[in-house]
PDB file of N, CA and C in Angstrom:
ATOM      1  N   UNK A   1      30.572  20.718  11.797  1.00  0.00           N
ATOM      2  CA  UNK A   1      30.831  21.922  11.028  1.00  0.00           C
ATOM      3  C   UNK A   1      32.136  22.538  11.539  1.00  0.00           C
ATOM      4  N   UNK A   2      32.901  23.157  10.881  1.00  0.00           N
ATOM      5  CA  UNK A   2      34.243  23.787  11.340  1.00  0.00           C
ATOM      6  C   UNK A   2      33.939  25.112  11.304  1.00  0.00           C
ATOM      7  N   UNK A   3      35.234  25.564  12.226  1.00  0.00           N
ATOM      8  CA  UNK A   3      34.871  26.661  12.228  1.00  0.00           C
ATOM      9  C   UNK A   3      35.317  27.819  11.051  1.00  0.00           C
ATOM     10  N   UNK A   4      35.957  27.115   9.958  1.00  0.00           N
ATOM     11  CA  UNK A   4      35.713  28.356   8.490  1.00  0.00           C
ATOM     12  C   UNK A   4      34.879  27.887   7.958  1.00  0.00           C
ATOM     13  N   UNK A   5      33.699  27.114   7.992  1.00  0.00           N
ATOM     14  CA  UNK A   5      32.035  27.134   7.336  1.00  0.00           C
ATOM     15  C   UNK A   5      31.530  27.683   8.693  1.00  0.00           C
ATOM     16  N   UNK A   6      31.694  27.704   9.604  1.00  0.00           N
ATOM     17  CA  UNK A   6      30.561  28.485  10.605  1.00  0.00           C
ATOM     18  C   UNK A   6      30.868  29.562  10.437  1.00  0.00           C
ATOM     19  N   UNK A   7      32.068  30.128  10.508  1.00  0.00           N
ATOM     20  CA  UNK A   7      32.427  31.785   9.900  1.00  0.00           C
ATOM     21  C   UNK A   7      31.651  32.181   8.855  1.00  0.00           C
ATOM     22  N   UNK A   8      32.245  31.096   7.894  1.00  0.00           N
ATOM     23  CA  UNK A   8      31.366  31.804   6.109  1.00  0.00           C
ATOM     24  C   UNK A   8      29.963  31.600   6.212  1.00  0.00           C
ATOM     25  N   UNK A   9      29.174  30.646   7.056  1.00  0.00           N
ATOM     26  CA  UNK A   9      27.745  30.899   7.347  1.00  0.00           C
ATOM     27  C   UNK A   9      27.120  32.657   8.108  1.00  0.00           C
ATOM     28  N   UNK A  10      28.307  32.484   8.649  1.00  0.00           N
ATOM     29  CA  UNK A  10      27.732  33.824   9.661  1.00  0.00           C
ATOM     30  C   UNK A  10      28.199  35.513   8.684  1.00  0.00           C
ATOM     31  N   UNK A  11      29.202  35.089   7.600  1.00  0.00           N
ATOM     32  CA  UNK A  11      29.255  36.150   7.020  1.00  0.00           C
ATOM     33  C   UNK A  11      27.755  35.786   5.905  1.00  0.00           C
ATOM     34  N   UNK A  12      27.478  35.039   5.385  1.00  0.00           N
ATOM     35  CA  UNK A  12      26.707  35.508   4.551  1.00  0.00           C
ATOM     36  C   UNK A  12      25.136  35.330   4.614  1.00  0.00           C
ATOM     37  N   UNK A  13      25.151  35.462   6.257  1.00  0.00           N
ATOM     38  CA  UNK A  13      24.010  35.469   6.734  1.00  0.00           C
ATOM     39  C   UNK A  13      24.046  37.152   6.908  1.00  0.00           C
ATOM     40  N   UNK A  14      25.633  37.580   7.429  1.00  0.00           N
ATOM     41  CA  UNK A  14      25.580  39.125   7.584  1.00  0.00           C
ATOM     42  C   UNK A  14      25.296  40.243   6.125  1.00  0.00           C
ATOM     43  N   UNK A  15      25.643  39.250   5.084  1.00  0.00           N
ATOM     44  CA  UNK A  15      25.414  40.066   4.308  1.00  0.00           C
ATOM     45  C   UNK A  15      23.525  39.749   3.153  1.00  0.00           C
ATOM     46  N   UNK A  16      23.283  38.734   3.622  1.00  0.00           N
ATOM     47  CA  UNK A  16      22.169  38.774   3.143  1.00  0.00           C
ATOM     48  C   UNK A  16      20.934  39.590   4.686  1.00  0.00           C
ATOM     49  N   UNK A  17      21.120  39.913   5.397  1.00  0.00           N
ATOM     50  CA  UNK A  17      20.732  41.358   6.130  1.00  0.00           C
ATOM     51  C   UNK A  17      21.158  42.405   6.064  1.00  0.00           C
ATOM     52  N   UNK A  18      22.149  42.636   5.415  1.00  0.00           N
ATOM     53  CA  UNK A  18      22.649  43.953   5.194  1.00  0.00           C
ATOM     54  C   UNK A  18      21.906  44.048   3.346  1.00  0.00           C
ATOM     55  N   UNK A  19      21.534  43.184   2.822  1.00  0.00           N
ATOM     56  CA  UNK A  19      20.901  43.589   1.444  1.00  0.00           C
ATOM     57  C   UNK A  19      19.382  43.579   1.704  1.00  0.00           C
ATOM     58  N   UNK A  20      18.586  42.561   3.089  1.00  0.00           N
ATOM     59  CA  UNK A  20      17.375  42.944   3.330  1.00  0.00           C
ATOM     60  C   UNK A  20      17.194  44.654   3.844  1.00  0.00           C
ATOM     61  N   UNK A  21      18.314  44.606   4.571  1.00  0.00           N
ATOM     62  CA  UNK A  21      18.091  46.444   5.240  1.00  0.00           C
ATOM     63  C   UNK A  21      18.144  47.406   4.127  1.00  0.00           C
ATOM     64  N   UNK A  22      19.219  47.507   2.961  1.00  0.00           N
ATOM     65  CA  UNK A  22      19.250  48.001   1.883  1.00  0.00           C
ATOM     66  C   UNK A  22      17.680  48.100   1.376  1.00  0.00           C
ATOM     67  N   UNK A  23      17.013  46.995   0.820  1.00  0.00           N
ATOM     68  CA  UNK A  23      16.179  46.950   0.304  1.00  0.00           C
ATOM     69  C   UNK A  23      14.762  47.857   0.668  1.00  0.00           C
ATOM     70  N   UNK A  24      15.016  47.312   2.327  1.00  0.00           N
ATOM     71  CA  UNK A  24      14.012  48.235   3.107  1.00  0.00           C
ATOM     72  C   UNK A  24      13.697  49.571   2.828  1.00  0.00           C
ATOM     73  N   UNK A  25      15.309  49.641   3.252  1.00  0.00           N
ATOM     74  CA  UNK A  25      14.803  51.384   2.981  1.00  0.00           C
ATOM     75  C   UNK A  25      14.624  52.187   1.862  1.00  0.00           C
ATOM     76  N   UNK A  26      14.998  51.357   0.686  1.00  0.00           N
ATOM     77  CA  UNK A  26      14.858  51.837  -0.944  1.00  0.00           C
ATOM     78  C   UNK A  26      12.889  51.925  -0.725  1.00  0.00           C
ATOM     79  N   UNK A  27      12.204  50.841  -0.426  1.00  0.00           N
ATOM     80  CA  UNK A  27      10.839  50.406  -0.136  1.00  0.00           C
ATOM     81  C   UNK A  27      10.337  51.465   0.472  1.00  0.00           C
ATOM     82  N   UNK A  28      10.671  52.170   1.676  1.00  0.00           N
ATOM     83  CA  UNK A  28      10.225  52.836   2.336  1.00  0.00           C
ATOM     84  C   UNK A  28      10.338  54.427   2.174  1.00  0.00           C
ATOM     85  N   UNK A  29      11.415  54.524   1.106  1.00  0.00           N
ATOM     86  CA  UNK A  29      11.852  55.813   0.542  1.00  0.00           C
ATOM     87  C   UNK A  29      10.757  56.011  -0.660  1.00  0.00           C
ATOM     88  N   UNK A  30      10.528  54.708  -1.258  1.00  0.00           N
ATOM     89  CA  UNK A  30       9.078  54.949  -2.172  1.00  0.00           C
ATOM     90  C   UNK A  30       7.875  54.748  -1.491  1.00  0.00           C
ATOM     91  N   UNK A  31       7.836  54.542  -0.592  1.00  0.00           N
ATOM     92  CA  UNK A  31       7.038  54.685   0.202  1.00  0.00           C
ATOM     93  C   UNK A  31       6.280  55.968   0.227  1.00  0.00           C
ATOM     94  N   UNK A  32       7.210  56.682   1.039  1.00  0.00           N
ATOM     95  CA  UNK A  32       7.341  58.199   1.357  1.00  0.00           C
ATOM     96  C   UNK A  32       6.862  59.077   0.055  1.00  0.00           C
ATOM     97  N   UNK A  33       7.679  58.612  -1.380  1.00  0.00           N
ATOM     98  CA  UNK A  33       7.654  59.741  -2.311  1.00  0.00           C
ATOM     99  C   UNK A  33       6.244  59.326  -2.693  1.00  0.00           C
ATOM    100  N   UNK A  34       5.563  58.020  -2.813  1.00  0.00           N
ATOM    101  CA  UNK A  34       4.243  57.620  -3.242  1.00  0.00           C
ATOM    102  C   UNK A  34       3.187  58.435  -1.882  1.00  0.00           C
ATOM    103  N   UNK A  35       3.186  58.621  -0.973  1.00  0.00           N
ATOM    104  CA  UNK A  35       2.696  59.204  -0.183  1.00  0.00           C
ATOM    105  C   UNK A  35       2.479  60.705  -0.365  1.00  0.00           C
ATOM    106  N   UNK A  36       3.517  61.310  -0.691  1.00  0.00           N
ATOM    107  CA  UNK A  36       3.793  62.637  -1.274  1.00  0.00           C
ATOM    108  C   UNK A  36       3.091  63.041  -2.719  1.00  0.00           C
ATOM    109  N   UNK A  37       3.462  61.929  -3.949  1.00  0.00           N
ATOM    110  CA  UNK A  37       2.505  62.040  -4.683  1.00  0.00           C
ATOM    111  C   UNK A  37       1.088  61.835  -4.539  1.00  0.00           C
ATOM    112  N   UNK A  38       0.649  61.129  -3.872  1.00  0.00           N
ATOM    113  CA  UNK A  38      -1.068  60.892  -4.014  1.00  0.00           C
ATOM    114  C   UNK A  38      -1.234  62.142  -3.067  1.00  0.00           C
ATOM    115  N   UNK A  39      -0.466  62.777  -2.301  1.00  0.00           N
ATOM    116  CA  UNK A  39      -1.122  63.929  -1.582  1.00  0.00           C
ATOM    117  C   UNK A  39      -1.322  65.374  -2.260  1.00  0.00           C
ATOM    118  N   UNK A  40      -0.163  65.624  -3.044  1.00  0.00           N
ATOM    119  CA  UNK A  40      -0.380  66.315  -4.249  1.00  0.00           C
ATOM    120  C   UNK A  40      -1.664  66.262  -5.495  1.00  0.00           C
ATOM    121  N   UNK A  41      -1.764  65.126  -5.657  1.00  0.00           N
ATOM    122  CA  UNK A  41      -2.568  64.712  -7.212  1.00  0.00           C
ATOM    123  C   UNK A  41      -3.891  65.027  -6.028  1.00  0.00           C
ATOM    124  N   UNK A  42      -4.425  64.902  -4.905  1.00  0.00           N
ATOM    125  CA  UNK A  42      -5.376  64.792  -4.615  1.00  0.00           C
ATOM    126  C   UNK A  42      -6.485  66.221  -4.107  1.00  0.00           C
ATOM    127  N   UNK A  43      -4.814  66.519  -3.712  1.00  0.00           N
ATOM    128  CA  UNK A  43      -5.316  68.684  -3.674  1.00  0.00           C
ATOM    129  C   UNK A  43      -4.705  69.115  -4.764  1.00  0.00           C
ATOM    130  N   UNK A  44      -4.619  68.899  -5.950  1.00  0.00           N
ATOM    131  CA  UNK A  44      -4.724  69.606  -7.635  1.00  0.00           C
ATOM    132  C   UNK A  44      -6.054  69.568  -7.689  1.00  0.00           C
ATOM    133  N   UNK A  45      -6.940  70.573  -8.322  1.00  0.00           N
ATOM    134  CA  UNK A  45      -8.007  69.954  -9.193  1.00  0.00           C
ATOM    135  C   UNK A  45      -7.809  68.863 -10.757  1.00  0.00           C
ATOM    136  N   UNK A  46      -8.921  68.389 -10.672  1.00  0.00           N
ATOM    137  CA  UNK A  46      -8.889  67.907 -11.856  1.00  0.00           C
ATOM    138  C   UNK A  46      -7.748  67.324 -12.415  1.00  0.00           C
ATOM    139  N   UNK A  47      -7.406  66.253 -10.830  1.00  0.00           N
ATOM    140  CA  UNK A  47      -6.816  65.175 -10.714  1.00  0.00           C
ATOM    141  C   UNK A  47      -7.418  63.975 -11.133  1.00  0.00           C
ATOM    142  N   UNK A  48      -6.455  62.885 -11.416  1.00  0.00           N
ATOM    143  CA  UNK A  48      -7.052  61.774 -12.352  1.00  0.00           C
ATOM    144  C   UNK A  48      -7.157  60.536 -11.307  1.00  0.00           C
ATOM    145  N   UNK A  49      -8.606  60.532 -10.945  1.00  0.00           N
ATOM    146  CA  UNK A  49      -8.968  59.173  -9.794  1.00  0.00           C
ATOM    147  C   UNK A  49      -8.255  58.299  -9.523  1.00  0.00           C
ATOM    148  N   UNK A  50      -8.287  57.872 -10.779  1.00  0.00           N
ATOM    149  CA  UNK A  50      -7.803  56.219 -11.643  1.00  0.00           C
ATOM    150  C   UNK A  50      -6.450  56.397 -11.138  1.00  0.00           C
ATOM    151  N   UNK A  51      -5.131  57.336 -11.643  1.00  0.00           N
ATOM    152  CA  UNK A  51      -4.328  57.736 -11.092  1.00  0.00           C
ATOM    153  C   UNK A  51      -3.835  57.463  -9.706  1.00  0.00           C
ATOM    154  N   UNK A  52      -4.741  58.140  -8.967  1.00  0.00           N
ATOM    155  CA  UNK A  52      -4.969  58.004  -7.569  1.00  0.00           C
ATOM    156  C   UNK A  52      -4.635  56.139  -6.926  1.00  0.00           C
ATOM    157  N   UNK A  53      -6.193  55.888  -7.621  1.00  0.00           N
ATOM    158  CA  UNK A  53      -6.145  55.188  -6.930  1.00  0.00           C
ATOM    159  C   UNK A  53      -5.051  53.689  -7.534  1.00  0.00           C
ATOM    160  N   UNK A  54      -4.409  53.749  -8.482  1.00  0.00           N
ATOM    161  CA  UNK A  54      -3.120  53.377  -8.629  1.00  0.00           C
ATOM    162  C   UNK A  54      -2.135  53.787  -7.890  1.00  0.00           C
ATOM    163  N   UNK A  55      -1.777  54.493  -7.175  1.00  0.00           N
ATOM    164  CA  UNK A  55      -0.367  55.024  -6.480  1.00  0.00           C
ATOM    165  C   UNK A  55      -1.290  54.276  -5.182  1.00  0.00           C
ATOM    166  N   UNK A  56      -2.506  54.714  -5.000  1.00  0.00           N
ATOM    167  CA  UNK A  56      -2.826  53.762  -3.240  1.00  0.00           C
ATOM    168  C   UNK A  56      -2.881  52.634  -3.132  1.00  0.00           C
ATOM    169  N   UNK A  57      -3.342  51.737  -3.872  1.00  0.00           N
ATOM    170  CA  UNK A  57      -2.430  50.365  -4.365  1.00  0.00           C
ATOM    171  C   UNK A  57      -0.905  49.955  -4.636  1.00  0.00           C
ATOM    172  N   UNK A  58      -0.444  50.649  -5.283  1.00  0.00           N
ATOM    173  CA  UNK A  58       0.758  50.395  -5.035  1.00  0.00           C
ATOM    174  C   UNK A  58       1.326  50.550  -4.100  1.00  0.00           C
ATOM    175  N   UNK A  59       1.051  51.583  -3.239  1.00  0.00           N
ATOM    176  CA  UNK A  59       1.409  52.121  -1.903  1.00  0.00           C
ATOM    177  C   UNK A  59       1.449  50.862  -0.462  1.00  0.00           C
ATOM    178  N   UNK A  60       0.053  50.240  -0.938  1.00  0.00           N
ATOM    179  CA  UNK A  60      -0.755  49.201  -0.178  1.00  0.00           C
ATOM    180  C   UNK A  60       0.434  48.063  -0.397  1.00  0.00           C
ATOM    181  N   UNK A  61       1.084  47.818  -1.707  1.00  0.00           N
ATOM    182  CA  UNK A  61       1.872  47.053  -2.035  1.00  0.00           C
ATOM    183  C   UNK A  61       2.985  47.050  -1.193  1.00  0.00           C
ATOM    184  N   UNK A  62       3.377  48.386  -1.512  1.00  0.00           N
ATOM    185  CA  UNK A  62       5.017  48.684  -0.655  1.00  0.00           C
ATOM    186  C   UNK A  62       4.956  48.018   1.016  1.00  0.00           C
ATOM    187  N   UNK A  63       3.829  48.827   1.495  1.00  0.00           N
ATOM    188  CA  UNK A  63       3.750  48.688   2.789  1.00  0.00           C
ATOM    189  C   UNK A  63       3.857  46.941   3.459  1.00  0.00           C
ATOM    190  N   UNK A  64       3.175  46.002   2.811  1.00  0.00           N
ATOM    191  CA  UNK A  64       3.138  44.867   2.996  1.00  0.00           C
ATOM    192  C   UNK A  64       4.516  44.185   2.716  1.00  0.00           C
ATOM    193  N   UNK A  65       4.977  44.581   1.957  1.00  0.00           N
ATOM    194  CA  UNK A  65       6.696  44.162   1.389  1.00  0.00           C
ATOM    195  C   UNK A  65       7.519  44.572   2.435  1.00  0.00           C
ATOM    196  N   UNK A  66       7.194  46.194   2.845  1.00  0.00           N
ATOM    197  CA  UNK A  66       8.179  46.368   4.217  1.00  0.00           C
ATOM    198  C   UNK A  66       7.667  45.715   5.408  1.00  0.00           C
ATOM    199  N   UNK A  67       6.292  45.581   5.508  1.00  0.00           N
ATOM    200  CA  UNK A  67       6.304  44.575   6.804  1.00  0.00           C
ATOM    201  C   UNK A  67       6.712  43.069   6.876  1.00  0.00           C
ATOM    202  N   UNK A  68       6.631  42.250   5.545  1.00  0.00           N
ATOM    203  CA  UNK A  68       7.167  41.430   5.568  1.00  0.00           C
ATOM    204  C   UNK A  68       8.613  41.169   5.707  1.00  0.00           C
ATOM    205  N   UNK A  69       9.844  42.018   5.317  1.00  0.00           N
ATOM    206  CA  UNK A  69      11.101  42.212   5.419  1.00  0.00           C
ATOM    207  C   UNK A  69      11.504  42.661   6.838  1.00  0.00           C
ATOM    208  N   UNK A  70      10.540  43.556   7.408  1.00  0.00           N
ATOM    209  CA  UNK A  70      11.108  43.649   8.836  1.00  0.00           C
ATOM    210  C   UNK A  70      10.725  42.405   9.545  1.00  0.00           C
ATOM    211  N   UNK A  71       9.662  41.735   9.261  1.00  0.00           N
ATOM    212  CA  UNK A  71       9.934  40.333   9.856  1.00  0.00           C
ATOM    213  C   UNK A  71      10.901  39.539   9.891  1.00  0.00           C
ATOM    214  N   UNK A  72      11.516  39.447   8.610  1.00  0.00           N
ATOM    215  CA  UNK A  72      12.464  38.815   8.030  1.00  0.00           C
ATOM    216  C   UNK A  72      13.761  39.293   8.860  1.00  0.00           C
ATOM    217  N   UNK A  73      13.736  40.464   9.105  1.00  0.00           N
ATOM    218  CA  UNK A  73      14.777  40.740  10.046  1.00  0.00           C
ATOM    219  C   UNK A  73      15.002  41.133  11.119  1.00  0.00           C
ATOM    220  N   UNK A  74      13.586  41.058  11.693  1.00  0.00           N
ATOM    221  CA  UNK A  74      13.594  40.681  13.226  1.00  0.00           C
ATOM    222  C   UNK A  74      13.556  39.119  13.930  1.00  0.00           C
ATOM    223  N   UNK A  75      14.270  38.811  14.604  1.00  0.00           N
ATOM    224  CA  UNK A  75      14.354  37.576  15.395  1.00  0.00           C
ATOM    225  C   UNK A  75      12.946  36.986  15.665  1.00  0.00           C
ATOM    226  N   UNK A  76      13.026  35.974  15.864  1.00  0.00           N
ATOM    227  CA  UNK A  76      11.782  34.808  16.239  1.00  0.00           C
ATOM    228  C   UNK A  76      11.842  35.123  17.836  1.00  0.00           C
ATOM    229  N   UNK A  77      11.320  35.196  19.002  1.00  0.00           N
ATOM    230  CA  UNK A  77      11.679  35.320  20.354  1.00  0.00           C
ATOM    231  C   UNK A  77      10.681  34.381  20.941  1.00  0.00           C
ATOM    232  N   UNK A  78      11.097  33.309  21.335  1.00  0.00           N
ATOM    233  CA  UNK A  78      10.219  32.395  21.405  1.00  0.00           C
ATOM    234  C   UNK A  78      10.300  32.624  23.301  1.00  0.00           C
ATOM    235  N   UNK A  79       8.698  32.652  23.601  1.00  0.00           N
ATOM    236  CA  UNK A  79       8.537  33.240  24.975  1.00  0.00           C
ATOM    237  C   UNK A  79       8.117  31.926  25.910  1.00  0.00           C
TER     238      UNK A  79
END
């Protein structure tokens, strides 16, 4: 391998982590606002369950997507 393909490997390794980190935190920002909504809808009265329990599923969704991506961009550390 030379070293302008080991360069262009290492840039677009830098930039496909810089679009996992992007992503993250878009994930985790809905995260947050889905957290905020089901806490609202749940101290309203005569809030809609079903509702509910759609945003905590989806929520359930997000969360697994961001743990899988921070895997993705944390190192392997082999002990």
């Amino acid at each position: 391998m030379t070293k302008d393909e080991e360069r262009e490997l290492r840039e677009q390794l830098a930039r496909l982590q810089q679009e996992h980190r992007d992503l993250l935190a878009r994930l985790q920002q809905e995260h947050r606002d889905l957290d905020a909504a089901i806490s609202a809808l749940q101290h309203s009265p005569g809030s809609d369950l079903l509702q509910v329990q759609r945003l905590k599923k989806r929520k359930l969704y997000l969360r697994d997507r961001i743990s899988y991506i921070e895997d993705q961009l944390t190192p392997d550390i082999i002990a």
